[in-house]
C-alpha atoms as a PDB file:
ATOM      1  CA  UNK A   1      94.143 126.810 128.914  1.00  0.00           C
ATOM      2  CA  UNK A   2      97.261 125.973 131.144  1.00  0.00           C
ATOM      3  CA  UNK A   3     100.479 126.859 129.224  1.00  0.00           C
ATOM      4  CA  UNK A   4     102.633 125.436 131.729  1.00  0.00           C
ATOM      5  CA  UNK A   5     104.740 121.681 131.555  1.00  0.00           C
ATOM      6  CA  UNK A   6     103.141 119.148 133.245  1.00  0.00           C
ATOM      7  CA  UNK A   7     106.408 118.356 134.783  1.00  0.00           C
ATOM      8  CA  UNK A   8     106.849 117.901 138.116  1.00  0.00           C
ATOM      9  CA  UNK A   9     110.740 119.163 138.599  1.00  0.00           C
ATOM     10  CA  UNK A  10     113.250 120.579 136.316  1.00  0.00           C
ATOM     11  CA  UNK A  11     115.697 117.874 135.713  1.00  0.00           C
ATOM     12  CA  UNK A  12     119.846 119.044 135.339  1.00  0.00           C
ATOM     13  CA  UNK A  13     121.815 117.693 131.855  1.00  0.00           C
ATOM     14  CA  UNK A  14     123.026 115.038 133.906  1.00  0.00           C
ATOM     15  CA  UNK A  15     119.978 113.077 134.656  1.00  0.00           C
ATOM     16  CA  UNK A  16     118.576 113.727 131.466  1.00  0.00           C
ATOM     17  CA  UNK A  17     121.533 112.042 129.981  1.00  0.00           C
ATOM     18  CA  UNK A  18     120.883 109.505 133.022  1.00  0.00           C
ATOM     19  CA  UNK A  19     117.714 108.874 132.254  1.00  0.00           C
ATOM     20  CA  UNK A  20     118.294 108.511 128.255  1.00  0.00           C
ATOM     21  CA  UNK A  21     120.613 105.686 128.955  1.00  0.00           C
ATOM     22  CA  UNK A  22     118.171 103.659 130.543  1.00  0.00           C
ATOM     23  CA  UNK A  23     115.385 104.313 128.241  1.00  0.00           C
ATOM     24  CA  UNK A  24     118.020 103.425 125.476  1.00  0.00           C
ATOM     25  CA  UNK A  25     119.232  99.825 127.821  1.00  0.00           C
ATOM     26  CA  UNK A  26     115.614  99.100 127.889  1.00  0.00           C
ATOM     27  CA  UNK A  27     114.950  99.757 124.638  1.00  0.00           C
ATOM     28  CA  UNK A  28     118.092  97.656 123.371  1.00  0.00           C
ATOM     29  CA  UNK A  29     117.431  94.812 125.946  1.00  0.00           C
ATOM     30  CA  UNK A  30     113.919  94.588 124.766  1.00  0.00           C
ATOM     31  CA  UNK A  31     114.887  94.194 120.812  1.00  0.00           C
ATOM     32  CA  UNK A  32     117.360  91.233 122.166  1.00  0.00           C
ATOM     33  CA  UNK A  33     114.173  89.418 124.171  1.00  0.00           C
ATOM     34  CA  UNK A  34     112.088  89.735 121.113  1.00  0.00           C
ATOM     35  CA  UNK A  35     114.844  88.549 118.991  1.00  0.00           C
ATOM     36  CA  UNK A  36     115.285  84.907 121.200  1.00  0.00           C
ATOM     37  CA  UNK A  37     111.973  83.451 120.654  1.00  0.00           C
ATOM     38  CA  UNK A  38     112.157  84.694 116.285  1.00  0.00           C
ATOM     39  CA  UNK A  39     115.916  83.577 116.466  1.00  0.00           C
ATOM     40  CA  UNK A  40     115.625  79.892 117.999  1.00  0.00           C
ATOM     41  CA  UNK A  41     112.555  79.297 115.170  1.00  0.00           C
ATOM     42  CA  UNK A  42     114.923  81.396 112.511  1.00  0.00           C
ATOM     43  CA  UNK A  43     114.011  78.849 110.025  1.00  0.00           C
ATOM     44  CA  UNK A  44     110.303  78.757 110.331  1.00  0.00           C
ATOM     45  CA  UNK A  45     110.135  82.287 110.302  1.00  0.00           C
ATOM     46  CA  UNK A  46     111.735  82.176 106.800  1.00  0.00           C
ATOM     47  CA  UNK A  47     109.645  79.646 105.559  1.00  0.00           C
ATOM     48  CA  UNK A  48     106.744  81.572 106.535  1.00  0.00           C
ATOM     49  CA  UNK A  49     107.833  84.894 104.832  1.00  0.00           C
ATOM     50  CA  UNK A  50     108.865  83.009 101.528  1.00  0.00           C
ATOM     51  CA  UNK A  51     105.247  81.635 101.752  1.00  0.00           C
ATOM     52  CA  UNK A  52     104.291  84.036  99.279  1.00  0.00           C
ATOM     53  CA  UNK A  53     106.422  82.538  96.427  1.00  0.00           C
ATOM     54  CA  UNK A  54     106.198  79.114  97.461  1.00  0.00           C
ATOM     55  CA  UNK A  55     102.359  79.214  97.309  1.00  0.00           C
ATOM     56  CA  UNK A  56     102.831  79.858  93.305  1.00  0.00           C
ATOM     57  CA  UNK A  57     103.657  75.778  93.122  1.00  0.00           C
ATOM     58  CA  UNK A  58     101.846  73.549  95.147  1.00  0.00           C
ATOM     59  CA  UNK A  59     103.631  70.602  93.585  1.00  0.00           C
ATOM     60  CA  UNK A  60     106.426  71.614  95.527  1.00  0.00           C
ATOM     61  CA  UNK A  61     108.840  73.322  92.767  1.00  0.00           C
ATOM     62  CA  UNK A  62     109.619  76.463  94.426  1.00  0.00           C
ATOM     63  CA  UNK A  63     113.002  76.674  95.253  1.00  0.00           C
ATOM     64  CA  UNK A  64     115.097  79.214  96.153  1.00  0.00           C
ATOM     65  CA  UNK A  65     119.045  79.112  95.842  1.00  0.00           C
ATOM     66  CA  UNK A  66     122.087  80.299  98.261  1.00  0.00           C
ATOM     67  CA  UNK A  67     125.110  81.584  96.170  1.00  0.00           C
ATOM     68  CA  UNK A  68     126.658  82.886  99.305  1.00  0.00           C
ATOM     69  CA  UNK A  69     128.141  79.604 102.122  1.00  0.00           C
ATOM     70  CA  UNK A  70     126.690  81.631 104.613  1.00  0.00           C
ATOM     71  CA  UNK A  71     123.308  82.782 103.184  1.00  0.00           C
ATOM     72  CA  UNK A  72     121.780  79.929 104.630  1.00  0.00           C
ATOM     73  CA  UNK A  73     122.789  80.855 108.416  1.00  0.00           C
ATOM     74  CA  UNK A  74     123.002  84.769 107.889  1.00  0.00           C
ATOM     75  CA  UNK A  75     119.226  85.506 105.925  1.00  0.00           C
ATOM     76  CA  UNK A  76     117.009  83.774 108.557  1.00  0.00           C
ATOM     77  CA  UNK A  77     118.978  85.109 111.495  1.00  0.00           C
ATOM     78  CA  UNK A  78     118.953  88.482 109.530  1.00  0.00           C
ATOM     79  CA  UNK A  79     115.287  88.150 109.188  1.00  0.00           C
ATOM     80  CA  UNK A  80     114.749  87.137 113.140  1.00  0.00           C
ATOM     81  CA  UNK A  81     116.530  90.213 114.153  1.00  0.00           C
ATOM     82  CA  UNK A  82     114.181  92.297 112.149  1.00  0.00           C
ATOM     83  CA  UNK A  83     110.745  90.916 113.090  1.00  0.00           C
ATOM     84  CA  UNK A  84     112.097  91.165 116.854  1.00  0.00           C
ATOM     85  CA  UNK A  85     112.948  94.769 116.170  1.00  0.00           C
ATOM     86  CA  UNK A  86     109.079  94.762 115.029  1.00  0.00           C
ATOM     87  CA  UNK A  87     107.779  93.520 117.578  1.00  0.00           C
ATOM     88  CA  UNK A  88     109.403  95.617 120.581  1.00  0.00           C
ATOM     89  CA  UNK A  89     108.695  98.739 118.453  1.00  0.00           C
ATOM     90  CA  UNK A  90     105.671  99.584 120.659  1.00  0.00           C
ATOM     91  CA  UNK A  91     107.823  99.369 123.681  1.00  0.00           C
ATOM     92  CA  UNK A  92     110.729 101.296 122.104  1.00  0.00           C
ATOM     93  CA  UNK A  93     108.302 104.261 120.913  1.00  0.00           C
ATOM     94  CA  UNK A  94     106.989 103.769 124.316  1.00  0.00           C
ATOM     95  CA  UNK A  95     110.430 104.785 125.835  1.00  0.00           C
ATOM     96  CA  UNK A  96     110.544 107.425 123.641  1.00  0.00           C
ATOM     97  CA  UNK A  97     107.260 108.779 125.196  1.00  0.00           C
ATOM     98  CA  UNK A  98     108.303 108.588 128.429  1.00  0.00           C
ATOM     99  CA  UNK A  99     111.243 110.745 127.724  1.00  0.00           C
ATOM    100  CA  UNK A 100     109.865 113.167 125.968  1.00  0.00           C
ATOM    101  CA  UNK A 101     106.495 113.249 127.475  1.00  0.00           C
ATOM    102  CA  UNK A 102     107.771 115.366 130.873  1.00  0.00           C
ATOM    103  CA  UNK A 103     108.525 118.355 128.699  1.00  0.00           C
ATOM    104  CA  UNK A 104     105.385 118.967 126.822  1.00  0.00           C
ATOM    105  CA  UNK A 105     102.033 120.896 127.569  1.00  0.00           C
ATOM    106  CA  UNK A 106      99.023 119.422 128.475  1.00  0.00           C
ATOM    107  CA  UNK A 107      97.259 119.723 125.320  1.00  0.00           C
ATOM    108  CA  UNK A 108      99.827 118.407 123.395  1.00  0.00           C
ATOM    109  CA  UNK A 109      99.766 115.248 125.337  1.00  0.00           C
ATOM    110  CA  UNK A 110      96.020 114.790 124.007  1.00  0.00           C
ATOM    111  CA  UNK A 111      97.156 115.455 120.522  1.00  0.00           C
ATOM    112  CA  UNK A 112     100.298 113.375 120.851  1.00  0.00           C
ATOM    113  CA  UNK A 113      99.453 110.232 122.229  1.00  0.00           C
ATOM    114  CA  UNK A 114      96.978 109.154 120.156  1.00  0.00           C
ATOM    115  CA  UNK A 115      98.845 109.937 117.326  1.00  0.00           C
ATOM    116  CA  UNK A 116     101.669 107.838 118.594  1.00  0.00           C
ATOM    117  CA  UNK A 117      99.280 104.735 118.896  1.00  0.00           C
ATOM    118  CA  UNK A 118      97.970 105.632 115.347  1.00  0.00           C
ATOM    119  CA  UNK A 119     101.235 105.855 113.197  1.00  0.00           C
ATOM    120  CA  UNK A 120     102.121 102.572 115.043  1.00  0.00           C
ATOM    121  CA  UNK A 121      99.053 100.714 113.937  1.00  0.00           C
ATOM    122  CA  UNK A 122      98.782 101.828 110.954  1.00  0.00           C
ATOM    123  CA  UNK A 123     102.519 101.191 110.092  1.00  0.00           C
ATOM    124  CA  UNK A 124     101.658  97.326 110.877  1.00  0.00           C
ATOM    125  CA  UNK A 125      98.585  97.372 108.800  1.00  0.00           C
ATOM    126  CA  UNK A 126     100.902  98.908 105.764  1.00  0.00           C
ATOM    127  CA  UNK A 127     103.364  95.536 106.682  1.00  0.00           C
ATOM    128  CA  UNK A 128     100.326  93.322 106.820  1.00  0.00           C
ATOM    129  CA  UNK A 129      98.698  95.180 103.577  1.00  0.00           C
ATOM    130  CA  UNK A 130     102.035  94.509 101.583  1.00  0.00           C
ATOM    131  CA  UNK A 131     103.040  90.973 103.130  1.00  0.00           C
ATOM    132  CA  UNK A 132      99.626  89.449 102.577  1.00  0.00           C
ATOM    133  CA  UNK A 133      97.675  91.052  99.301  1.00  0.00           C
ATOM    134  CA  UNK A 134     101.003  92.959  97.630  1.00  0.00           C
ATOM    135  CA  UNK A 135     103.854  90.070  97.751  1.00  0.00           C
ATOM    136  CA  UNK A 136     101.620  87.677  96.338  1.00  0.00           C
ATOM    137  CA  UNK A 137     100.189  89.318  93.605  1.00  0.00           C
ATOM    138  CA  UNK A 138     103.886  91.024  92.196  1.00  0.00           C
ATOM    139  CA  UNK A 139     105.015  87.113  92.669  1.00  0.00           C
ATOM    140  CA  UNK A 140     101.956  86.005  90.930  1.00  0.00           C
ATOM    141  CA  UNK A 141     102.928  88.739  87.946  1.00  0.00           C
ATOM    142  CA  UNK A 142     106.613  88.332  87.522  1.00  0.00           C
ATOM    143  CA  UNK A 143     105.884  84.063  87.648  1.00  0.00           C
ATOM    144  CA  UNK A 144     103.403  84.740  85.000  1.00  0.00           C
ATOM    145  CA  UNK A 145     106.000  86.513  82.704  1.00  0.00           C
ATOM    146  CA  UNK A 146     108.803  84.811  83.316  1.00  0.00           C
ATOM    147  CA  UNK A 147     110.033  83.424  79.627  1.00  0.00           C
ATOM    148  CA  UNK A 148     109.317  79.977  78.595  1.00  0.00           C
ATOM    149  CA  UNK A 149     112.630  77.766  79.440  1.00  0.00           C
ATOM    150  CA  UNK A 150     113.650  79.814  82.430  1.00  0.00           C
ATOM    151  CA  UNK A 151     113.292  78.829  86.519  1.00  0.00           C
ATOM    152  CA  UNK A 152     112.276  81.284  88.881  1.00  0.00           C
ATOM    153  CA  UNK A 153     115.319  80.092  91.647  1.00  0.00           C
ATOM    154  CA  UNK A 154     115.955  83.265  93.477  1.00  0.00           C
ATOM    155  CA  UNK A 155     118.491  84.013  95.840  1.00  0.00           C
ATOM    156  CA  UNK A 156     117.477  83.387 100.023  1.00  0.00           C
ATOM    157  CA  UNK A 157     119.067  86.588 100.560  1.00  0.00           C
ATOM    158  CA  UNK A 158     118.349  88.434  97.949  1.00  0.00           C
ATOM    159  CA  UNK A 159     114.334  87.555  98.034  1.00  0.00           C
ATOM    160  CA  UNK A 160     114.630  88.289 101.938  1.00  0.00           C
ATOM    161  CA  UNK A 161     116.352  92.110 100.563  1.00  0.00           C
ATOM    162  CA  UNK A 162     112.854  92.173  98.473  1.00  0.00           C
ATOM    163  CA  UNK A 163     110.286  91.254 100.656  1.00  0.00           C
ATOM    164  CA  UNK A 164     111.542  93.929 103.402  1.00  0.00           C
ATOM    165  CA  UNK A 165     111.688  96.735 100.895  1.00  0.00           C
ATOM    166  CA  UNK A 166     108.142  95.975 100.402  1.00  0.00           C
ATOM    167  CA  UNK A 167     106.979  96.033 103.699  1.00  0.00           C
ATOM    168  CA  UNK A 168     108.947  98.691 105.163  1.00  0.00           C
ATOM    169  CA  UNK A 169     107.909 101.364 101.780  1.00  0.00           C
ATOM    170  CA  UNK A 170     104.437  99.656 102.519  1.00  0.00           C
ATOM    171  CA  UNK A 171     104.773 100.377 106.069  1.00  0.00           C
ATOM    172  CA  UNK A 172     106.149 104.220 106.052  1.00  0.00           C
ATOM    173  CA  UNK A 173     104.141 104.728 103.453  1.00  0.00           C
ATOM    174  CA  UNK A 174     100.828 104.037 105.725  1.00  0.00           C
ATOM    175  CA  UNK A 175     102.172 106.716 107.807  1.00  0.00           C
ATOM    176  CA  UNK A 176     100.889 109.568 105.182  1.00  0.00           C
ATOM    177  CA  UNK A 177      97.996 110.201 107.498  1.00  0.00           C
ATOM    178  CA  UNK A 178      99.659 110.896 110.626  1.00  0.00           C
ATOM    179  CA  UNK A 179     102.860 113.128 109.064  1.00  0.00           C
ATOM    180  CA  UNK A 180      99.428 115.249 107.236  1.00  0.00           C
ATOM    181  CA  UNK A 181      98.353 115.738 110.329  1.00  0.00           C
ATOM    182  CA  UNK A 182     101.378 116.892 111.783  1.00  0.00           C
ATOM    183  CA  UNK A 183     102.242 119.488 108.942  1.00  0.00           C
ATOM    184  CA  UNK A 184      98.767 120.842 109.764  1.00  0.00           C
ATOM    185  CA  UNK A 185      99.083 120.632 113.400  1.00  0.00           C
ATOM    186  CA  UNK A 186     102.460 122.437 113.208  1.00  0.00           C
ATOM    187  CA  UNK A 187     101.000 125.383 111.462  1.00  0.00           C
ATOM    188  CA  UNK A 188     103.427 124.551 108.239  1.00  0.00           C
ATOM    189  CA  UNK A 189     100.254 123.891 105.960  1.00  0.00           C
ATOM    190  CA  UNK A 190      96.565 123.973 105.796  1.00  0.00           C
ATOM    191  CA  UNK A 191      93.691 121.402 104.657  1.00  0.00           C
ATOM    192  CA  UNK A 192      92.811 123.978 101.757  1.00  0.00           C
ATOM    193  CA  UNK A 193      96.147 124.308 100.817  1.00  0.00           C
ATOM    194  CA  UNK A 194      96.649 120.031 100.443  1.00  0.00           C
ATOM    195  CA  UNK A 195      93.686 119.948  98.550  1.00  0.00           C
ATOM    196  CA  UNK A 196      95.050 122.552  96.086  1.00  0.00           C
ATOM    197  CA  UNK A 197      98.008 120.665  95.657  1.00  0.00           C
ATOM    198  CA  UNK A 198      96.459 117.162  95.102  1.00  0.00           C
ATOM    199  CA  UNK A 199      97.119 117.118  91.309  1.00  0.00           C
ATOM    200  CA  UNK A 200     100.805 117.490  92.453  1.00  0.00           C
ATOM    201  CA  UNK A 201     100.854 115.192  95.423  1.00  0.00           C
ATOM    202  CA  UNK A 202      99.211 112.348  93.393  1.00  0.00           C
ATOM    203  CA  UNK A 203     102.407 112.518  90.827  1.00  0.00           C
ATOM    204  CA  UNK A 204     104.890 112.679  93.609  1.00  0.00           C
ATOM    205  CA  UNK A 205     103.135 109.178  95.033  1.00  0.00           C
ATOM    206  CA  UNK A 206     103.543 107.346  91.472  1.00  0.00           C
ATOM    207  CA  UNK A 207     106.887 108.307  91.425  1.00  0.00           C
ATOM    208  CA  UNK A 208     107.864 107.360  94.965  1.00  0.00           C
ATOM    209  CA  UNK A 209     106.306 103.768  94.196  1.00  0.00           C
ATOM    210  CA  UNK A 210     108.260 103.901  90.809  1.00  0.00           C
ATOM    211  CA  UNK A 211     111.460 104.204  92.730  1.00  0.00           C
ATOM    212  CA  UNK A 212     110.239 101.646  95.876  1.00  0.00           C
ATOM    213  CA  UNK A 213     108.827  99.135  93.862  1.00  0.00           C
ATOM    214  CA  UNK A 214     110.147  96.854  90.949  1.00  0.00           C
ATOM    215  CA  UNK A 215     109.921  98.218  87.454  1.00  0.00           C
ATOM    216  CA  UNK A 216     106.583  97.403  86.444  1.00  0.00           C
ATOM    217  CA  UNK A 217     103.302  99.095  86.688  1.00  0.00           C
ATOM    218  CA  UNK A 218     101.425  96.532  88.740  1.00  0.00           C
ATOM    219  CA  UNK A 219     103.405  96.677  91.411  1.00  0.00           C
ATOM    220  CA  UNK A 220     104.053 100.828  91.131  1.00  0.00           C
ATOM    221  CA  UNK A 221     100.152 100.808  91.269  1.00  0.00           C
ATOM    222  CA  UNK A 222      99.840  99.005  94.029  1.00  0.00           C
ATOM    223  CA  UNK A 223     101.950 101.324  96.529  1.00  0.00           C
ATOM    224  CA  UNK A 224     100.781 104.634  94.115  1.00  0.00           C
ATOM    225  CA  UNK A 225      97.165 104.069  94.565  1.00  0.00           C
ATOM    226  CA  UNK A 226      96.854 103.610  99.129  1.00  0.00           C
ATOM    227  CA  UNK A 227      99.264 106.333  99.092  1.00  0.00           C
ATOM    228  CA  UNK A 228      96.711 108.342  97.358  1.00  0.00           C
ATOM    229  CA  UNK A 229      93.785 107.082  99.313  1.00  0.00           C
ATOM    230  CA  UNK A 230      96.078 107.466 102.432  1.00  0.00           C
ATOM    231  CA  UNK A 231      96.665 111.198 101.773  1.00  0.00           C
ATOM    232  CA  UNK A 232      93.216 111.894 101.358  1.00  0.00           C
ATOM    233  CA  UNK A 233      92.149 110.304 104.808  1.00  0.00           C
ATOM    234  CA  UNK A 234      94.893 112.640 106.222  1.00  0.00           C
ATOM    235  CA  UNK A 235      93.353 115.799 104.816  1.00  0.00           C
ATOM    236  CA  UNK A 236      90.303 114.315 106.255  1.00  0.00           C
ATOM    237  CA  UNK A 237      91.919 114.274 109.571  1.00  0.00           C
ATOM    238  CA  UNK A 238      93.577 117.540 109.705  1.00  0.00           C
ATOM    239  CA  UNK A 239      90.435 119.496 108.941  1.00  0.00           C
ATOM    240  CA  UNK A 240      89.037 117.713 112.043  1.00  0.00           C
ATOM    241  CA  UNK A 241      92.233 118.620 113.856  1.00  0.00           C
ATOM    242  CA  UNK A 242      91.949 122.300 112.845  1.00  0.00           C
ATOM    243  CA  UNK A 243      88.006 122.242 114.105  1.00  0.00           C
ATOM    244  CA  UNK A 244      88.558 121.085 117.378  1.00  0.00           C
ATOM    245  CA  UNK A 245      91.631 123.529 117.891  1.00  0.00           C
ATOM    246  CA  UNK A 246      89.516 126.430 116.916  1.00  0.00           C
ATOM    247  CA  UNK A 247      87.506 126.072 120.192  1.00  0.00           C
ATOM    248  CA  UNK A 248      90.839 125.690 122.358  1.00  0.00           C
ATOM    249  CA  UNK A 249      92.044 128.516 120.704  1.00  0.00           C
ATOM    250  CA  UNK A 250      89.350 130.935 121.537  1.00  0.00           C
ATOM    251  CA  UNK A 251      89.265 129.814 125.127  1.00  0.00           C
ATOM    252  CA  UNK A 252      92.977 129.968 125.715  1.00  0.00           C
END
């Protein structure tokens, strides 16, 4: 096996730096063309993303509240600058690649770049998982508790705060597969020694959707329990990881 950088030239500092400055112009440019099309339809985005409460009263008696004079400009404009940031993710980690991809081996490219296209996908699945089955159900709960006599009227901004906590624990937390891999693939653990720890690992997930989520167990459950199934899938992985690098090995 070839140890050597597929590189085709040693670059000096200077056009390293050069060449980070554009990645990072391109990267910054493309989070500002994402951002037009979500910013000119600011509202509608909102009103889609608050779809989740509103769907708890068809008669049209969800409403939310802005104690803030400029919650009502700020949140949607807040929440257009993040789903544009979303949405050129791809092309940022893409950037990222690009840079970084002259300076590695050959077989680390295999390993790496599907990896890269993994953890993205599956951090939009984890955004999708908690925006369209998680959201509605913890709404559906805390409605369903709420005392007799008191309106659920919650703040634009504060909901909006919410609703991206979800998605973004959801999201990172969809990413247990790929970082299990990587501890594997680094050499820092093993398959076996995941598996021995499970008992351990399936405590430390209950408490990190204790301290994501809001304080009740439905919602704690629901970020507790894929974590779980998440981890597993990534111990699946690494063992495959570790049998197809015993073959490289022995031929290197």
């Amino acid at each position: 096996m070839s140890v050597e950088p597929v590189a085709d030239k040693e670059m000096s500092l200077i056009e390293h730096l050069s060449e980070l400055r554009d990645r990072l112009l391109r990267c910054i440019t493309s989070i500002f063309v994402a951002f037009l099309p979500f910013g000119y339809f600011a509202n509608e985005v909102f009103t889609f993303v608050s779809e989740p409460f509103r769907r708890l009263f068809p008669d049209g008696e969800a409403m939310m509240i802005a104690t803030d004079p400029t919650s009502p400009v700020f949140t949607p404009f807040k929440l257009a600058f993040v789903a544009g940031t979303l949405c050129a993710m791809p092309y940022i980690l893409y950037q990222a690649w690009s840079f970084i991809a002259p300076g590695m081996y050959r077989h680390e490219k295999r390993f790496a770049l599907p990896l890269l296209v993994s953890s993205v996908t599956l951090f939009y699945v984890g955004v999708a998982f908690a925006y369209y089955l998680v959201c509605p159900v913890i709404f559906a709960f805390i409605a369903s508790t709420t005392p007799e006599g008191v309106k659920m009227m919650p703040d634009i901004m504060r909901y909006l705060d919410f609703v991206l906590a979800m998605v973004f624990a959801f999201g990172f937390a969809f990413e247990i597969p790929v970082a299990t891999v990587l501890l594997v693939w680094a050499g820092i653990t093993t398959p076996q020694s995941l598996v021995e720890k499970r008992p351990y690992i399936i405590v430390g997930c209950f408490v990190v959707g204790m301290v994501l989520t809001p304080p009740d167990v439905l919602s704690q459950t629901l970020l507790a329990v894929p974590m779980w199934m998440l981890f597993e899938a990534g111990v699946i992985a690494s063992r495959l990881v570790v049998e197809k690098r015993k073959p490289a090995e022995a031929a290197a």
